[in-house]
ModelCIF file with pLDDT and N, C-alpha, C, O atoms, coordinates in Angstrom:
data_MODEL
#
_entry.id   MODEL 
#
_entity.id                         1 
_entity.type                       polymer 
_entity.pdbx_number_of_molecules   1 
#
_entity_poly.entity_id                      1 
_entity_poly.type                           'polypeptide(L)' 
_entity_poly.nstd_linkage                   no 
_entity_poly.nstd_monomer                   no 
_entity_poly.pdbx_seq_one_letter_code       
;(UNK)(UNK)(UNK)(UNK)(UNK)(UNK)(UNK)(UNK)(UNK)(UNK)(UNK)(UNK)(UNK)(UNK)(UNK)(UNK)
(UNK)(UNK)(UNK)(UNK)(UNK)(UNK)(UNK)(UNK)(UNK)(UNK)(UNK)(UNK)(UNK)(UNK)(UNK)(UNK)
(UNK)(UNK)(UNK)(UNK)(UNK)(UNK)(UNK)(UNK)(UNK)(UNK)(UNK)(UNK)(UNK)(UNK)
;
_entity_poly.pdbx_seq_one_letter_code_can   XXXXXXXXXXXXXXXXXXXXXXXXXXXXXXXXXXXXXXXXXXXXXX 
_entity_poly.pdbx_strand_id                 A 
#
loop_
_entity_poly_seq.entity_id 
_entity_poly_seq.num 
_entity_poly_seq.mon_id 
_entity_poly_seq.hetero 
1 1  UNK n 
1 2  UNK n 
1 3  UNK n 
1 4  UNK n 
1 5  UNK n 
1 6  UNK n 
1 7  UNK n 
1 8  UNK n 
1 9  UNK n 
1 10 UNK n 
1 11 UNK n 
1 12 UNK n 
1 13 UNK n 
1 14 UNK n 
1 15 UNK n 
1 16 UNK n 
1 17 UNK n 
1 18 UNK n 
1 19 UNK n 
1 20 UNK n 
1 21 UNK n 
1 22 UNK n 
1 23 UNK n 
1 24 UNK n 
1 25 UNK n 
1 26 UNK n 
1 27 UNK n 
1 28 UNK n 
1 29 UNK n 
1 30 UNK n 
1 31 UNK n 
1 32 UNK n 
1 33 UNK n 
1 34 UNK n 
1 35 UNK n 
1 36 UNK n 
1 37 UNK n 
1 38 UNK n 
1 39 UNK n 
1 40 UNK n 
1 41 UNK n 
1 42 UNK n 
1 43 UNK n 
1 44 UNK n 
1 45 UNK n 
1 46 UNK n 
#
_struct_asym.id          A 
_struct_asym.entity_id   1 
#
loop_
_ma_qa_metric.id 
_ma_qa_metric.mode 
_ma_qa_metric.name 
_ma_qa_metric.software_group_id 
_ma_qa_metric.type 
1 global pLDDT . pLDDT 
2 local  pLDDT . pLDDT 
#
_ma_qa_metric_global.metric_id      1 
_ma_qa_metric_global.metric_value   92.24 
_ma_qa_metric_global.model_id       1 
_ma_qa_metric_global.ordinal_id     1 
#
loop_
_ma_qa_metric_local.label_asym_id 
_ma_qa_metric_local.label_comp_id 
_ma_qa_metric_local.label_seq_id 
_ma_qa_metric_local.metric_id 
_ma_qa_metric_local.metric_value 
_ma_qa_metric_local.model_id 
_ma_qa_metric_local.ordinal_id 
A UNK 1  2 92.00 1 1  
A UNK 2  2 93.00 1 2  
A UNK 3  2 94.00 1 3  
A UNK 4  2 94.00 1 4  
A UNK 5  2 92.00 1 5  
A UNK 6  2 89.00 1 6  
A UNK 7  2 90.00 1 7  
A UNK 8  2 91.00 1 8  
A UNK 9  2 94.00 1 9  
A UNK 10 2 95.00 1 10 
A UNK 11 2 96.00 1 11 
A UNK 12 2 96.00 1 12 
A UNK 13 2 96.00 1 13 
A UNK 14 2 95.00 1 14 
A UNK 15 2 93.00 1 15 
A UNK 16 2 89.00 1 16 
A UNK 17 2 90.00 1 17 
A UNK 18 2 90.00 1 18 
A UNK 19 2 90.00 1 19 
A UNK 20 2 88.00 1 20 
A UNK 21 2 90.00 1 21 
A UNK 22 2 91.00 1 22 
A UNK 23 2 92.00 1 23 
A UNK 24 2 94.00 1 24 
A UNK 25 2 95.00 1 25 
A UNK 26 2 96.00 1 26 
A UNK 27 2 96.00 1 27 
A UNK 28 2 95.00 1 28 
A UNK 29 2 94.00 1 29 
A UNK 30 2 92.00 1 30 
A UNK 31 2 91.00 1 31 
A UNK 32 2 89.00 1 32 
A UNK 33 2 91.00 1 33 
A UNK 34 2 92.00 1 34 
A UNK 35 2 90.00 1 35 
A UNK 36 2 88.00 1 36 
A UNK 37 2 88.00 1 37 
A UNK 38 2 87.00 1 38 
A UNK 39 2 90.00 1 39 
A UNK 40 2 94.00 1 40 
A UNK 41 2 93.00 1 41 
A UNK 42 2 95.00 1 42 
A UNK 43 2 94.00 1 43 
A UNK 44 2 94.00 1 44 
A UNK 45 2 93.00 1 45 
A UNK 46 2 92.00 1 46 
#
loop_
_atom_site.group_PDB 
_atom_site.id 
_atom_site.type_symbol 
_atom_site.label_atom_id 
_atom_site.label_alt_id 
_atom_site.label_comp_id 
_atom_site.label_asym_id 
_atom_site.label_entity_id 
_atom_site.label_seq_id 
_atom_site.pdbx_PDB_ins_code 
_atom_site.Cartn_x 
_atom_site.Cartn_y 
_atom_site.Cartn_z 
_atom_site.occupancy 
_atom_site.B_iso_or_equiv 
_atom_site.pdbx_formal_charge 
_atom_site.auth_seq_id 
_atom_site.auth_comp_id 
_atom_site.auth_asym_id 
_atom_site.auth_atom_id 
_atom_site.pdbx_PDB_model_num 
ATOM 1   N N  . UNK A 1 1  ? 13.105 -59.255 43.156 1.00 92.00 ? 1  UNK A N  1 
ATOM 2   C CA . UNK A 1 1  ? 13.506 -59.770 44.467 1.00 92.00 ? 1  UNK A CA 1 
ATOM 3   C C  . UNK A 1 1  ? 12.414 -59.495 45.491 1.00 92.00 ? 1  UNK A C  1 
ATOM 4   O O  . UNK A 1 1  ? 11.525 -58.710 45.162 1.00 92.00 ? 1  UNK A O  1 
ATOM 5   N N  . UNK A 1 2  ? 12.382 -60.061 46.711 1.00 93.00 ? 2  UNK A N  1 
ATOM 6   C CA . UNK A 1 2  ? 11.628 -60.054 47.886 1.00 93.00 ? 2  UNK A CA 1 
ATOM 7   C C  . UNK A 1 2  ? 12.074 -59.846 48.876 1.00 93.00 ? 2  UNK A C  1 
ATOM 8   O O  . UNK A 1 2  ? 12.908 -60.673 49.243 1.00 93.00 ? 2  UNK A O  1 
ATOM 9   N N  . UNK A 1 3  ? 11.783 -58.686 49.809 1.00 94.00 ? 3  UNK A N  1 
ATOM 10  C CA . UNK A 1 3  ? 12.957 -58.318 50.725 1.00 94.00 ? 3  UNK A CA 1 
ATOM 11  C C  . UNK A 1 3  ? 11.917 -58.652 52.015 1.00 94.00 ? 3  UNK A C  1 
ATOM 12  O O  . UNK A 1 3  ? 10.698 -58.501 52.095 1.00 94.00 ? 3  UNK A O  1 
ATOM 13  N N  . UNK A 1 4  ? 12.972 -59.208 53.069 1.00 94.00 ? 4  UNK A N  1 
ATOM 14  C CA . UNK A 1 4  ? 12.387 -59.612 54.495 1.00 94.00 ? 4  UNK A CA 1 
ATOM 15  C C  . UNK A 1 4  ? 13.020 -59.021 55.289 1.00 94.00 ? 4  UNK A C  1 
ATOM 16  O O  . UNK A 1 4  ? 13.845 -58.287 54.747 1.00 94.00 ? 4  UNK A O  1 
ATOM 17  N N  . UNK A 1 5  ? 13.030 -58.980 56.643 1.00 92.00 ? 5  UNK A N  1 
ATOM 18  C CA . UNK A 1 5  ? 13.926 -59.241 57.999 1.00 92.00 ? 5  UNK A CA 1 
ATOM 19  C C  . UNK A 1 5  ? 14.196 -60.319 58.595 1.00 92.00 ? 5  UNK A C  1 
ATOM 20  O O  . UNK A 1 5  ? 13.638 -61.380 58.316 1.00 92.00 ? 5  UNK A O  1 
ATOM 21  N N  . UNK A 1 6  ? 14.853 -60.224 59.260 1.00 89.00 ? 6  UNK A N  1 
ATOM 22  C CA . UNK A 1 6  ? 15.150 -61.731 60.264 1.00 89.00 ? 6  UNK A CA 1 
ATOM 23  C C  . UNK A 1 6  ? 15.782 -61.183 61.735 1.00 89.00 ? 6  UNK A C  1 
ATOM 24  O O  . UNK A 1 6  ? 17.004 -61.211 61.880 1.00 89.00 ? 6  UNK A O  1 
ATOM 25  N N  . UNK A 1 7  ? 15.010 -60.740 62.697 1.00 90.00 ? 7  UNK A N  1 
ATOM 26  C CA . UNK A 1 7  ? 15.769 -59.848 63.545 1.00 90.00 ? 7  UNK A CA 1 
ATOM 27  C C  . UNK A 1 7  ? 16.069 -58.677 63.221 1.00 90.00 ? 7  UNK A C  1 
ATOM 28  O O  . UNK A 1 7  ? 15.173 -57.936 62.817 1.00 90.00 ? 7  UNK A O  1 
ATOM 29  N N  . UNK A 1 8  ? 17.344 -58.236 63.313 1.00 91.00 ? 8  UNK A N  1 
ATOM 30  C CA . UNK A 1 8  ? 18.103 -56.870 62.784 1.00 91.00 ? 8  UNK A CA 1 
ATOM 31  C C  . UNK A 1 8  ? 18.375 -57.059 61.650 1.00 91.00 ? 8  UNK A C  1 
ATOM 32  O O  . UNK A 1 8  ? 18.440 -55.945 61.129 1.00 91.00 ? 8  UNK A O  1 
ATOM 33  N N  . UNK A 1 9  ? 18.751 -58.454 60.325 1.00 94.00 ? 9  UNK A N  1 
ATOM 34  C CA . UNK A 1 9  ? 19.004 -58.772 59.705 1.00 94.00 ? 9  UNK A CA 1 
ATOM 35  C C  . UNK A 1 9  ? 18.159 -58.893 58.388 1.00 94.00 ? 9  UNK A C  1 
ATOM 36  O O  . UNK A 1 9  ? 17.184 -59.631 58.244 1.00 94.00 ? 9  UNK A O  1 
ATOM 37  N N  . UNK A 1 10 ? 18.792 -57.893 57.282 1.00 95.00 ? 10 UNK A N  1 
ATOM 38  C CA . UNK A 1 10 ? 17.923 -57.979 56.233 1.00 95.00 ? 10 UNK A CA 1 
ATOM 39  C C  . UNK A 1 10 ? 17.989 -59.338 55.349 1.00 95.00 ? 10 UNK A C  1 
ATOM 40  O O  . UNK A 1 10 ? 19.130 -59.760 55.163 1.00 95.00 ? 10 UNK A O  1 
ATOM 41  N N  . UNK A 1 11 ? 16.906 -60.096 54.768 1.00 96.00 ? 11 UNK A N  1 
ATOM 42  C CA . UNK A 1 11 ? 16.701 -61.252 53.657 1.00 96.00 ? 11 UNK A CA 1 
ATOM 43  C C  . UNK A 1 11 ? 16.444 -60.866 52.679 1.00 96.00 ? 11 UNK A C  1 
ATOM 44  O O  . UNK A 1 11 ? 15.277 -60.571 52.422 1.00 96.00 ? 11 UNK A O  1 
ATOM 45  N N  . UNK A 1 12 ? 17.523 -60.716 51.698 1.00 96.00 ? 12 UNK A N  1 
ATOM 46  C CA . UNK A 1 12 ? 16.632 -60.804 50.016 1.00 96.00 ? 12 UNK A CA 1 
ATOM 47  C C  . UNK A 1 12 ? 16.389 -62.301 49.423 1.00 96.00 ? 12 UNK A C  1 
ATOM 48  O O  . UNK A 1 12 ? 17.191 -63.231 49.503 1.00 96.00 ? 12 UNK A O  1 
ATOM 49  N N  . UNK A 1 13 ? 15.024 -62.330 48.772 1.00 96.00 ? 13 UNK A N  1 
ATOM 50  C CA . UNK A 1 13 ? 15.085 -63.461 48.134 1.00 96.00 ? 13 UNK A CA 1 
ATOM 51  C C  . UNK A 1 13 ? 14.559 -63.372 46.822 1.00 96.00 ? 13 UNK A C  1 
ATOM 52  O O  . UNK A 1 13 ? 13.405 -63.013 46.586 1.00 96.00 ? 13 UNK A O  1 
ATOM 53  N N  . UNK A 1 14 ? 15.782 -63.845 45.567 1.00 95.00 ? 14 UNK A N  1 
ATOM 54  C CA . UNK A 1 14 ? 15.907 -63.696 44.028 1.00 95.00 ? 14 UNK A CA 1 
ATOM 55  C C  . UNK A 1 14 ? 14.865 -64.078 43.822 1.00 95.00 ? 14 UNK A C  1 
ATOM 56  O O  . UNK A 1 14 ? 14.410 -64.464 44.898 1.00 95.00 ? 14 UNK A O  1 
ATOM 57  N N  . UNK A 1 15 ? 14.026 -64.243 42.889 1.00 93.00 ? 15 UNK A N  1 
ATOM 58  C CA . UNK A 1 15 ? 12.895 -64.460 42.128 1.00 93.00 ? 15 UNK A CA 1 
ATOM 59  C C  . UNK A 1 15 ? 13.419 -64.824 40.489 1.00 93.00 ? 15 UNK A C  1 
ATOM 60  O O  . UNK A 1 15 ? 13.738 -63.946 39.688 1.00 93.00 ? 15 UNK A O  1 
ATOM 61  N N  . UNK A 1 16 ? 13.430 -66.055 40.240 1.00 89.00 ? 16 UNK A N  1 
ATOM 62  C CA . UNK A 1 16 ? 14.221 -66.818 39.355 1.00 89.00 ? 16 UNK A CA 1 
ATOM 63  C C  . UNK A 1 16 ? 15.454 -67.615 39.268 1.00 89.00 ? 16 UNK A C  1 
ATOM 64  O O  . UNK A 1 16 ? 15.923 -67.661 40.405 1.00 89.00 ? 16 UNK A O  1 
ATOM 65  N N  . UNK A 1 17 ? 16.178 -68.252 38.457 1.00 90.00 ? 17 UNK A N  1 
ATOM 66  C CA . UNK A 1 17 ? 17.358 -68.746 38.425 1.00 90.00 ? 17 UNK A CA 1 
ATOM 67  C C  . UNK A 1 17 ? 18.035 -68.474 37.445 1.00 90.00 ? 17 UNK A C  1 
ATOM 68  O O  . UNK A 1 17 ? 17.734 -68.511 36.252 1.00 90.00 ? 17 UNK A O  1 
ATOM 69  N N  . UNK A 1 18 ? 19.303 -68.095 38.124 1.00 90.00 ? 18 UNK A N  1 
ATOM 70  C CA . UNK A 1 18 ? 20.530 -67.789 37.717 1.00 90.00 ? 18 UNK A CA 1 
ATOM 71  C C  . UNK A 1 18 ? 20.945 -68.783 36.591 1.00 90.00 ? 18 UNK A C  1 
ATOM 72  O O  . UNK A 1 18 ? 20.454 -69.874 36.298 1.00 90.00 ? 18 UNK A O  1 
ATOM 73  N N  . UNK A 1 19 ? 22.011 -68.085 36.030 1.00 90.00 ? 19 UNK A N  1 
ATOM 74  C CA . UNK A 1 19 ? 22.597 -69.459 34.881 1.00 90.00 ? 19 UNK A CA 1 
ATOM 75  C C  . UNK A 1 19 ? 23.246 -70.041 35.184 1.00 90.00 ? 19 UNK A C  1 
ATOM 76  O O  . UNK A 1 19 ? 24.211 -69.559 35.777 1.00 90.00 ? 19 UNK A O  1 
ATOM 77  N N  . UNK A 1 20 ? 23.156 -71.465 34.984 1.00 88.00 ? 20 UNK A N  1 
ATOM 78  C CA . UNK A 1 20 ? 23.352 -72.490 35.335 1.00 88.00 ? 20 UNK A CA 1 
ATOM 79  C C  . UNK A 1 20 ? 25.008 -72.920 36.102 1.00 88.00 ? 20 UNK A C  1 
ATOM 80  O O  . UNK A 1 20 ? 25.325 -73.685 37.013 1.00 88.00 ? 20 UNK A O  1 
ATOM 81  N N  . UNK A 1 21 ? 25.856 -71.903 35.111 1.00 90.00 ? 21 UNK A N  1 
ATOM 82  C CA . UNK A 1 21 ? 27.212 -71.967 35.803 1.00 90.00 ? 21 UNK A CA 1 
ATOM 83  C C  . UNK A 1 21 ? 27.538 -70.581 36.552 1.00 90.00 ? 21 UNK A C  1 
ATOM 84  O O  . UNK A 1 21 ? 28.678 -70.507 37.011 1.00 90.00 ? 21 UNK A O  1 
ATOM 85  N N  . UNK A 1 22 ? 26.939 -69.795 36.685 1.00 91.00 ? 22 UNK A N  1 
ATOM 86  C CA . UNK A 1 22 ? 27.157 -68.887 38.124 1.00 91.00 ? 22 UNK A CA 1 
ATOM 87  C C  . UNK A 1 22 ? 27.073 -69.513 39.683 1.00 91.00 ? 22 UNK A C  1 
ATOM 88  O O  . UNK A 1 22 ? 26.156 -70.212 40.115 1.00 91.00 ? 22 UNK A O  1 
ATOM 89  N N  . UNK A 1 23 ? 27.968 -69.189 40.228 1.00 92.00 ? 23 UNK A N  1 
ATOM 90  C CA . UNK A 1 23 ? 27.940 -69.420 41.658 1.00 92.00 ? 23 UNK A CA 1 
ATOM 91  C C  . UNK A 1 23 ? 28.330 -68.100 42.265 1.00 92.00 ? 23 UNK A C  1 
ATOM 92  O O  . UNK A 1 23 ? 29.325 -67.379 42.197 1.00 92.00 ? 23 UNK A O  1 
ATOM 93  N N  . UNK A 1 24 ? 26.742 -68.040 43.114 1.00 94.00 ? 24 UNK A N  1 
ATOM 94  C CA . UNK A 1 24 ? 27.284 -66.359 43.702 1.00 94.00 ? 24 UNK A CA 1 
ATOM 95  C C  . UNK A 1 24 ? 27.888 -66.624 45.053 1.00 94.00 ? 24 UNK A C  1 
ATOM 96  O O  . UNK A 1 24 ? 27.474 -67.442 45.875 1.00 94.00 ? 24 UNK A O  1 
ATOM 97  N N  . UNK A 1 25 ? 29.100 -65.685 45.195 1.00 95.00 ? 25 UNK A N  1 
ATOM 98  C CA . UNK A 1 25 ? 29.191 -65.685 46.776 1.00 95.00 ? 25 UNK A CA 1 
ATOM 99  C C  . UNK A 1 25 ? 28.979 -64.479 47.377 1.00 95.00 ? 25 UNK A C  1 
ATOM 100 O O  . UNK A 1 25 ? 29.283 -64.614 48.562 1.00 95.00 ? 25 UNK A O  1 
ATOM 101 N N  . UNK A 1 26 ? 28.483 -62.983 47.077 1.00 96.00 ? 26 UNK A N  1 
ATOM 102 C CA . UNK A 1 26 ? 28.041 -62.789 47.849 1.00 96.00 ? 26 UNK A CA 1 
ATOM 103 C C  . UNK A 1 26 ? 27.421 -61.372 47.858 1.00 96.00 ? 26 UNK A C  1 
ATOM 104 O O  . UNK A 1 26 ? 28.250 -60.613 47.356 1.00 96.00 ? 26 UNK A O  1 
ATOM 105 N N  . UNK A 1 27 ? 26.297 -60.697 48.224 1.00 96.00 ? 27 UNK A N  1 
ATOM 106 C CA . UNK A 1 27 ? 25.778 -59.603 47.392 1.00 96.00 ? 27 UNK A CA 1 
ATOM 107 C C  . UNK A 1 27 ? 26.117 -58.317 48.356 1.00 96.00 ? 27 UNK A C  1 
ATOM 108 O O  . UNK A 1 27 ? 26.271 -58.473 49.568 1.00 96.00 ? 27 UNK A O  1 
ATOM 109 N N  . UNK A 1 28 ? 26.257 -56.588 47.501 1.00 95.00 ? 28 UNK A N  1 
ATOM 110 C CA . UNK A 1 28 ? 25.717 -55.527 48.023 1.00 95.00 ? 28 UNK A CA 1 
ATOM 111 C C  . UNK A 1 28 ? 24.766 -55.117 47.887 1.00 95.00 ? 28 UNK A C  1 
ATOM 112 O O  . UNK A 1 28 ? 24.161 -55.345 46.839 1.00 95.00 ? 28 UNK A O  1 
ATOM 113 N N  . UNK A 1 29 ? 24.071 -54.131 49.143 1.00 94.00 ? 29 UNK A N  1 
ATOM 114 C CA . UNK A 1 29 ? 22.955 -53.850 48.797 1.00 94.00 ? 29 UNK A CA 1 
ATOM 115 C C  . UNK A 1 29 ? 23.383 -52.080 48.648 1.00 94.00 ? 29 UNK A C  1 
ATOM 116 O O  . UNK A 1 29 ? 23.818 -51.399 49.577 1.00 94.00 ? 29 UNK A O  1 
ATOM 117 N N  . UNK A 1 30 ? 23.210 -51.753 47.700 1.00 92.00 ? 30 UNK A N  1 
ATOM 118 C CA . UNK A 1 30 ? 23.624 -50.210 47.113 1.00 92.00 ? 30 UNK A CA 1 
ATOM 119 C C  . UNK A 1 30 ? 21.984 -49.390 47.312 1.00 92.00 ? 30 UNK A C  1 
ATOM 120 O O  . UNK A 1 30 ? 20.814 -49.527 46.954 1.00 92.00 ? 30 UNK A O  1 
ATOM 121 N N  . UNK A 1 31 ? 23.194 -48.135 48.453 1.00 91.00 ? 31 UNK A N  1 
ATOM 122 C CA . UNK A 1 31 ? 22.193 -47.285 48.654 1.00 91.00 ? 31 UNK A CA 1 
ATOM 123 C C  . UNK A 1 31 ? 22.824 -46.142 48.302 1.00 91.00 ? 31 UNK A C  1 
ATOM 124 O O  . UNK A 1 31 ? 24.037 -45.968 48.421 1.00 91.00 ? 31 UNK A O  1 
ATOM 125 N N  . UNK A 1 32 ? 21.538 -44.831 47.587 1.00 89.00 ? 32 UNK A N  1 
ATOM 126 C CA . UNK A 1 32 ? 22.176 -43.953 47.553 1.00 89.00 ? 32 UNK A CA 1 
ATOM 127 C C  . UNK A 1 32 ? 22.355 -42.554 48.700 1.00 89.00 ? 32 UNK A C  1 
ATOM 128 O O  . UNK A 1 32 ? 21.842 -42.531 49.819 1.00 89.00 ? 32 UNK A O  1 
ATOM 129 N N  . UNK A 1 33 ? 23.041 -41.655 48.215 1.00 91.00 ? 33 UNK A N  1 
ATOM 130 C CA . UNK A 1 33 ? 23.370 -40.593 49.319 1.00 91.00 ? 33 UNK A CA 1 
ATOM 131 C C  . UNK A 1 33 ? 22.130 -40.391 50.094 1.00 91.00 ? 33 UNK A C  1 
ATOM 132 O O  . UNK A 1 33 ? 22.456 -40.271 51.275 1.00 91.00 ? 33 UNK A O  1 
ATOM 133 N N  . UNK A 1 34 ? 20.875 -40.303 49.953 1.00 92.00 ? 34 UNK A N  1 
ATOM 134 C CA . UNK A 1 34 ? 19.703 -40.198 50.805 1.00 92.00 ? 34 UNK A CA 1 
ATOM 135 C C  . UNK A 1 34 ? 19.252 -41.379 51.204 1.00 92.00 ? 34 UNK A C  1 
ATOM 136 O O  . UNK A 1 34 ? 18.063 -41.359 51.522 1.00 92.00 ? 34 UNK A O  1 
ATOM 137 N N  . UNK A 1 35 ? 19.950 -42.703 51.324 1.00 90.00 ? 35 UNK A N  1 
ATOM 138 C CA . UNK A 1 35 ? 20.036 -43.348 52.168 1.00 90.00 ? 35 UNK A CA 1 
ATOM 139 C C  . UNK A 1 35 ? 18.906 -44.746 51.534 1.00 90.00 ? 35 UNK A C  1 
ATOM 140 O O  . UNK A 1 35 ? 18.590 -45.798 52.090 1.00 90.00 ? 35 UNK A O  1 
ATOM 141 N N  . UNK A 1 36 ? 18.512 -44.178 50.140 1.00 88.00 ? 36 UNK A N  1 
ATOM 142 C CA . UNK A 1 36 ? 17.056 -44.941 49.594 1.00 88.00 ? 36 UNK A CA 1 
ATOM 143 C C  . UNK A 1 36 ? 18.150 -46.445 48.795 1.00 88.00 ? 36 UNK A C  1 
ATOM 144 O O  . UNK A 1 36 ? 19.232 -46.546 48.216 1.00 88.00 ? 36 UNK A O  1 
ATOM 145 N N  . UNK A 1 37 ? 17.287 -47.151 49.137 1.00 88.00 ? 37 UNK A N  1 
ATOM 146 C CA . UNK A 1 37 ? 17.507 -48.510 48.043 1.00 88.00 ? 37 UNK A CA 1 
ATOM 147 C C  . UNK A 1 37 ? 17.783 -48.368 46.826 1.00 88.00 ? 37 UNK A C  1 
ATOM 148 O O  . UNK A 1 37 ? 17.125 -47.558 46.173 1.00 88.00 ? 37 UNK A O  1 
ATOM 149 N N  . UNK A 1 38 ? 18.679 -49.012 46.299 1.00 87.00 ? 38 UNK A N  1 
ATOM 150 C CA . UNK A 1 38 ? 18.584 -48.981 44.906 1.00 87.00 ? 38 UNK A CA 1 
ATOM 151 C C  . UNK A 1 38 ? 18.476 -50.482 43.716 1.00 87.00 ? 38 UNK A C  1 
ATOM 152 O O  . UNK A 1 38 ? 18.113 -50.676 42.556 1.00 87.00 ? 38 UNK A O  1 
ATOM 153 N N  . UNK A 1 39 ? 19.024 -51.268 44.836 1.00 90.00 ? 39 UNK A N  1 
ATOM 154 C CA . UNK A 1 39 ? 19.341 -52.653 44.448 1.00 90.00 ? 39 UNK A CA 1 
ATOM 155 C C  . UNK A 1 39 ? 20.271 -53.370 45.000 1.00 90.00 ? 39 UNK A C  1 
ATOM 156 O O  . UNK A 1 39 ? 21.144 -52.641 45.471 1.00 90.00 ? 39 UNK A O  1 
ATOM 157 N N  . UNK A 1 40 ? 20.493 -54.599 45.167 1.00 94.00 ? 40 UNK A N  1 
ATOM 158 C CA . UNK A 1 40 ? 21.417 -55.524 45.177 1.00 94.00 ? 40 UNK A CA 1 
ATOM 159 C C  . UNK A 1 40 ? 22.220 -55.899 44.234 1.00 94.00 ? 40 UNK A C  1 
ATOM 160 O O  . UNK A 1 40 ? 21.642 -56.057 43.158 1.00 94.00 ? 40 UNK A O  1 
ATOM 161 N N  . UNK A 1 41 ? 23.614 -56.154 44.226 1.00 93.00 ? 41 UNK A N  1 
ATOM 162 C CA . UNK A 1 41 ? 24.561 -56.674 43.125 1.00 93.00 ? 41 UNK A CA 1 
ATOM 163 C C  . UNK A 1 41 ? 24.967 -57.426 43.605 1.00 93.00 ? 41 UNK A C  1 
ATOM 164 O O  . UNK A 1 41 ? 25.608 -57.217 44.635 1.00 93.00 ? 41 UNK A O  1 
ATOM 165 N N  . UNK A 1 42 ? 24.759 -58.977 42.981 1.00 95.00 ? 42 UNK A N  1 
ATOM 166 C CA . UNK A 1 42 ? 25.294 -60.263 43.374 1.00 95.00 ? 42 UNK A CA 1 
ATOM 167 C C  . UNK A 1 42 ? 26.358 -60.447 42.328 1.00 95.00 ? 42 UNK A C  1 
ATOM 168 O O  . UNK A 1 42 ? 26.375 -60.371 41.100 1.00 95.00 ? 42 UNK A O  1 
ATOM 169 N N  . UNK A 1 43 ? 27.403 -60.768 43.439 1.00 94.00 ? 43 UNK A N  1 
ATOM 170 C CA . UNK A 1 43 ? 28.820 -61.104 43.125 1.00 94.00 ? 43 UNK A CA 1 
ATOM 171 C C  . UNK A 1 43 ? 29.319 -62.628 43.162 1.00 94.00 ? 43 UNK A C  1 
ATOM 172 O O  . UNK A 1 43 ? 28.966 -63.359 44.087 1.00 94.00 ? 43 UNK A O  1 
ATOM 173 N N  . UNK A 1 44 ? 30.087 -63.052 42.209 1.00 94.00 ? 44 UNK A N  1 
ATOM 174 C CA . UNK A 1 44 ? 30.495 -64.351 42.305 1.00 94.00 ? 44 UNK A CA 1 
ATOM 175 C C  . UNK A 1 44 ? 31.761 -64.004 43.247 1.00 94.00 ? 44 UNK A C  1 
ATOM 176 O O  . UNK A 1 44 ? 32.249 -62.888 43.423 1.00 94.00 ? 44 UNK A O  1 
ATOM 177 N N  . UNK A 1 45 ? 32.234 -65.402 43.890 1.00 93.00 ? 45 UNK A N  1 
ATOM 178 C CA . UNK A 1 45 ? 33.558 -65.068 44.255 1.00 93.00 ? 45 UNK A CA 1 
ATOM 179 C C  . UNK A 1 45 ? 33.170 -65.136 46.056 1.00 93.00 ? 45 UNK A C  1 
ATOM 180 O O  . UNK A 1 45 ? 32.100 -65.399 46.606 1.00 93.00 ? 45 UNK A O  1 
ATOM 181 N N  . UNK A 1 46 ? 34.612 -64.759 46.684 1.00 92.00 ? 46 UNK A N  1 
ATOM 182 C CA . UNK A 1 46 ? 34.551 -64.782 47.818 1.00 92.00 ? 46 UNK A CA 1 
ATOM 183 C C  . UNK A 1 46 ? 34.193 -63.748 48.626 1.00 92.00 ? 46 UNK A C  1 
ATOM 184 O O  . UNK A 1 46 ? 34.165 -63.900 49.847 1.00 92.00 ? 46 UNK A O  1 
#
């Protein structure tokens, strides 16, 4: 992934494509107790 800003607002952007019948609706970005990145988990669904 490729991470941006937009204002106050963080942008990730995937690097590849998904399979063909996933539709994501909508991701976390999981941090741990010291506050560091760990990843995004994109979720299908609402």
């Amino acid at each position: 992934a490729v991470v941006g800003r937009s204002d106050s607002l963080w942008v990730i952007g995937v690097e590849g494509a998904l399979p063909a019948a996933v539709k994501p609706g909508f991701g976390v970005l999981v941090l741990d107790q010291g506050a560091r990145a760990r990843g995004v988990m994109l979720f299908e669904g609402i």
